[in-house]
Protein backbone atom coordinates (compact mmCIF):
# COMPACT_ATOMS: atom_id res chain seq x y z
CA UNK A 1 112.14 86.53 108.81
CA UNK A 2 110.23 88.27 111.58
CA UNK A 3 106.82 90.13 110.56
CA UNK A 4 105.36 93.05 113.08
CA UNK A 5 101.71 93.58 112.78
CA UNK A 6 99.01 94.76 114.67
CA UNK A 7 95.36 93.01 115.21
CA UNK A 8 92.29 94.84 115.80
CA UNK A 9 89.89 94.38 118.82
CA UNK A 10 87.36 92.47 118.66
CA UNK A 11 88.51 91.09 115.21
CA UNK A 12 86.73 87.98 116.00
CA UNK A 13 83.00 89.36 115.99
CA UNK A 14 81.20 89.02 112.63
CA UNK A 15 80.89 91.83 110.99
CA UNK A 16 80.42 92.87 106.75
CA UNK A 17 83.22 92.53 104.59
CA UNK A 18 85.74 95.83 104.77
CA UNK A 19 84.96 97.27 101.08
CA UNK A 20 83.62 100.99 100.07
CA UNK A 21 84.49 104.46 101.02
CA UNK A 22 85.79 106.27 104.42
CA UNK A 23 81.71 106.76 105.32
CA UNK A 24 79.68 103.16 103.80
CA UNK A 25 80.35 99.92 102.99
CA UNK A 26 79.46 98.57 100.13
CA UNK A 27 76.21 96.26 100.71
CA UNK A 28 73.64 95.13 98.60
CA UNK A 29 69.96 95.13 99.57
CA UNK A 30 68.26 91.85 100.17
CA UNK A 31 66.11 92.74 96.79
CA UNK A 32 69.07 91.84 94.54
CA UNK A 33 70.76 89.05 97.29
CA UNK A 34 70.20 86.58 94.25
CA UNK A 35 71.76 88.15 91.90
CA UNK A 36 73.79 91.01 93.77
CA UNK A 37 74.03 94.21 92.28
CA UNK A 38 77.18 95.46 90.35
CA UNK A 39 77.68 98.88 92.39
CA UNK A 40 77.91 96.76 95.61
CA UNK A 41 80.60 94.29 93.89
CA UNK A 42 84.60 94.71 94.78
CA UNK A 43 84.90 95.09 90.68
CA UNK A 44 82.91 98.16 91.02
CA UNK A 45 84.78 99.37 94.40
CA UNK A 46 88.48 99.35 92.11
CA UNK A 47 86.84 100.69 88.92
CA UNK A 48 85.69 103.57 90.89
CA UNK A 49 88.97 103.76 92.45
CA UNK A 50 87.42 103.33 95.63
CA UNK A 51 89.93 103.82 98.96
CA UNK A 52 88.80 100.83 100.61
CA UNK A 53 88.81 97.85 98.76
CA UNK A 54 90.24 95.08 101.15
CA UNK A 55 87.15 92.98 100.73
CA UNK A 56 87.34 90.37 103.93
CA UNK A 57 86.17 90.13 107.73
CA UNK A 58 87.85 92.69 110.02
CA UNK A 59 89.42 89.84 111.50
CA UNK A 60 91.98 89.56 108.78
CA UNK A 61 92.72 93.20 109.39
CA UNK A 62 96.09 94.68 109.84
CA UNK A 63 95.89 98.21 111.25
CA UNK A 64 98.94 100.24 111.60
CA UNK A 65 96.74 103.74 110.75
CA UNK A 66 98.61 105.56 113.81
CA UNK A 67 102.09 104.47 113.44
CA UNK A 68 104.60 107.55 112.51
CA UNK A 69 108.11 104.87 112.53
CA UNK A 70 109.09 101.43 114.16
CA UNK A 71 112.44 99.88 114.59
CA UNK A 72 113.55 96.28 114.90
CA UNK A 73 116.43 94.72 117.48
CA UNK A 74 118.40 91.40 117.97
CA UNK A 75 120.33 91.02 121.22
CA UNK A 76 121.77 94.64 121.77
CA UNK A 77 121.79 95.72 118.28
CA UNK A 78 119.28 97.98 117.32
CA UNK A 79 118.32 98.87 113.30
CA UNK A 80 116.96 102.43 112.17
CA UNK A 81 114.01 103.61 112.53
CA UNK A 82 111.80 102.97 109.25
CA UNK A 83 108.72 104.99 108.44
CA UNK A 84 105.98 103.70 106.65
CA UNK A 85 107.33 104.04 103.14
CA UNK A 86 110.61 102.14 104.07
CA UNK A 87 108.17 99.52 105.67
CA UNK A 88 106.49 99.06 102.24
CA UNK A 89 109.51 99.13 100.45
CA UNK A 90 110.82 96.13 102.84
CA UNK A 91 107.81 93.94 102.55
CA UNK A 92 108.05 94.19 98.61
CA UNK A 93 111.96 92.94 99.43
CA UNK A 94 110.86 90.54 101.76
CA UNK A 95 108.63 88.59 99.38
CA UNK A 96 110.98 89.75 96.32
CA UNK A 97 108.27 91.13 93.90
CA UNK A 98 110.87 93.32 92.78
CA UNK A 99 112.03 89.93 90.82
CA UNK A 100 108.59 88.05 90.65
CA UNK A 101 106.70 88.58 87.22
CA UNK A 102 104.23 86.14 88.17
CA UNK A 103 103.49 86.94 91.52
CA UNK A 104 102.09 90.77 92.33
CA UNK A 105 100.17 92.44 95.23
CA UNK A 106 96.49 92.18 96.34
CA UNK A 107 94.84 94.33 93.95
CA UNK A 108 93.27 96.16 97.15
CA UNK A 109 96.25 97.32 98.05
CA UNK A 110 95.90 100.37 96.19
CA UNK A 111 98.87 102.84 97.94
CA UNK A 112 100.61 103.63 101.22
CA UNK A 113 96.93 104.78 103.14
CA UNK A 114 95.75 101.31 102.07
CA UNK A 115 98.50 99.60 103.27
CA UNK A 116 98.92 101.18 106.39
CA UNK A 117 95.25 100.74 107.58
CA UNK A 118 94.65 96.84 106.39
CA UNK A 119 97.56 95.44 105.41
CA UNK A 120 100.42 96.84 107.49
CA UNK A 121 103.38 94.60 108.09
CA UNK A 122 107.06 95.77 109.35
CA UNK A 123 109.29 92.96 108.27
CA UNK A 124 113.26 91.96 109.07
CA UNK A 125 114.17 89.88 106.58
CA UNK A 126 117.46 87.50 107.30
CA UNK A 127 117.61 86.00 104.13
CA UNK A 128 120.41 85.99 101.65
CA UNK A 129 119.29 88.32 98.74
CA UNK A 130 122.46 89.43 96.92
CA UNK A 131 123.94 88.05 93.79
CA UNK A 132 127.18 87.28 95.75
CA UNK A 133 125.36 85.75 99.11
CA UNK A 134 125.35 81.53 99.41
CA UNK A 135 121.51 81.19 99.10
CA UNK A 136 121.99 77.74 101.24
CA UNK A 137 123.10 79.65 104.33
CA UNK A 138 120.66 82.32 105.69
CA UNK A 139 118.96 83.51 108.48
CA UNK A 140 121.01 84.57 111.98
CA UNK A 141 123.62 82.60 113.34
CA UNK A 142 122.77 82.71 117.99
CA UNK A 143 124.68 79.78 118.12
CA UNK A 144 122.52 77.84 120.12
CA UNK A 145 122.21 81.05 122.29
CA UNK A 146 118.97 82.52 123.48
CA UNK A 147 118.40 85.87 120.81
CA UNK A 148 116.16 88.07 122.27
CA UNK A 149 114.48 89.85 119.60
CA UNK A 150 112.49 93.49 120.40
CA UNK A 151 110.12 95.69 118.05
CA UNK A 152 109.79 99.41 118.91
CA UNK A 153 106.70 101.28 117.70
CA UNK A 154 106.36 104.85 117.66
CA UNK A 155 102.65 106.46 117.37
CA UNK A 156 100.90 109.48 117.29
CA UNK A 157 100.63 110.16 113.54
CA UNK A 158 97.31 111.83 113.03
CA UNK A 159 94.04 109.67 111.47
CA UNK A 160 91.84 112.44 110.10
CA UNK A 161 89.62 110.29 107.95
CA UNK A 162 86.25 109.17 109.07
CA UNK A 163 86.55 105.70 108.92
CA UNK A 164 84.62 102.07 109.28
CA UNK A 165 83.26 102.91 113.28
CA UNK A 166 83.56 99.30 114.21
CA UNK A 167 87.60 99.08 113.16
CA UNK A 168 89.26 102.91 113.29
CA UNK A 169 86.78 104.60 115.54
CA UNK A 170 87.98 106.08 119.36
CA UNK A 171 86.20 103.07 120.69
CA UNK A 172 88.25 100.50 118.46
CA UNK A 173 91.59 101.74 118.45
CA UNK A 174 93.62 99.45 120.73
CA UNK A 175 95.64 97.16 119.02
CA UNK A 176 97.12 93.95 119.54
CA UNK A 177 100.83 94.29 118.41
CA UNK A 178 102.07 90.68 117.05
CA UNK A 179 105.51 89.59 115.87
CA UNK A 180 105.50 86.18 113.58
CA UNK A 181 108.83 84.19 113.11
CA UNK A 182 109.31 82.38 110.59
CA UNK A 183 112.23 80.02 110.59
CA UNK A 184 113.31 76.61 109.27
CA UNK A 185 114.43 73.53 110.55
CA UNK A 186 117.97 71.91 109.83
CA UNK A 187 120.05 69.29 110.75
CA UNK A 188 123.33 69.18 112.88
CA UNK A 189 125.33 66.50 112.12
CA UNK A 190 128.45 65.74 114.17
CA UNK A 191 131.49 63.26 114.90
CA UNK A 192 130.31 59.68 114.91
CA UNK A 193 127.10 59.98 113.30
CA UNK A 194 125.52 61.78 115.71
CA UNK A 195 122.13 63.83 113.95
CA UNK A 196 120.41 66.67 115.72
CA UNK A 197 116.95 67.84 114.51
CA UNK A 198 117.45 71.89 115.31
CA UNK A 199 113.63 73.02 115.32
């Protein structure tokens, strides 16, 4: 599976937790810090249906607010270009929640704007999925070749919305683009006992 995100700047200075509307963050006032005060609490923030309601540091932020489409390649085979809709749809295949009934999504993720500006992910998933596939055997054969593996990013799309200053503002907007792989270990075992560890 390979997972294309981006990472805010700065995502590594403190700063309040990322909860309330497109102009405040919900924070309570030191009078009620014992107690807290229900209209500051992330209960309230999805009750009132709230647009923000990621409720953690910026530094677990994944902004893709700008991104119009993105496409993934292995070696000189390129896949479509997905927008973000197709890009939700593949990280609910990804983690199969289409089959999970125990499972679910954060209940901050409240639609494709929410998504998009805190929890965007593109995935490629290489994992058997069908009825008919061997679920032993997934993933991408290189043969013990180098794969060279590319993600292409398209931008532009328009971010009207007044937003959090210290994450979506003019000042804030570069991005650190990151691309996780996740892969698995397995053994290669050959003529005359010979046993490879393939990491």
């Amino acid at each position: 599976m390979l997972i294309g995100t981006f990472m805010i700047q700065n995502r590594d200075t403190q700063s309040q937790p990322i909860l309330g509307d497109y102009n405040a963050r919900l924070i309570t006032t030191q009078a009620t810090a014992e107690y807290g005060a229900f209209d500051k609490t992330y209960r309230y923030a999805l009750h009132k249906q709230l647009p923000i309601c990621f409720n953690n540091s910026k530094y677990f932020v994944r902004n893709g607010s700008t991104i119009k489409q993105c496409r993934w390649g292995i070696g000189a085979v390129n896949f479509n270009y997905e927008n973000i809709s197709e890009q939700f749809n593949g990280v609910l295949r990804a983690f199969n929640n289409q089959n999970d009934t125990l499972g679910g999504l954060h209940e901050g993720l409240t639609g494709l704007a929410a998504y998009q500006d805190t929890y965007y992910a593109h995935i490629l998933s290489l994992n058997a999925n069908a009825e008919n596939d061997i679920y032993t055997v997934s993933g991408l054969d290189a043969s013990e070749t180098p794969v060279q593996v590319t993600w292409e990013y398209q931008g532009g799309e328009a971010n009207t919305n007044a937003t959090f200053a210290d994450i979506y503002s003019a000042a804030y907007n570069i991005c650190t683009p990151v691309i996780i792989a996740v892969y698995s270990s397995h053994l290669d075992v050959r003529a005359g006992r010979n046993i490879t560890t393939m990491i």
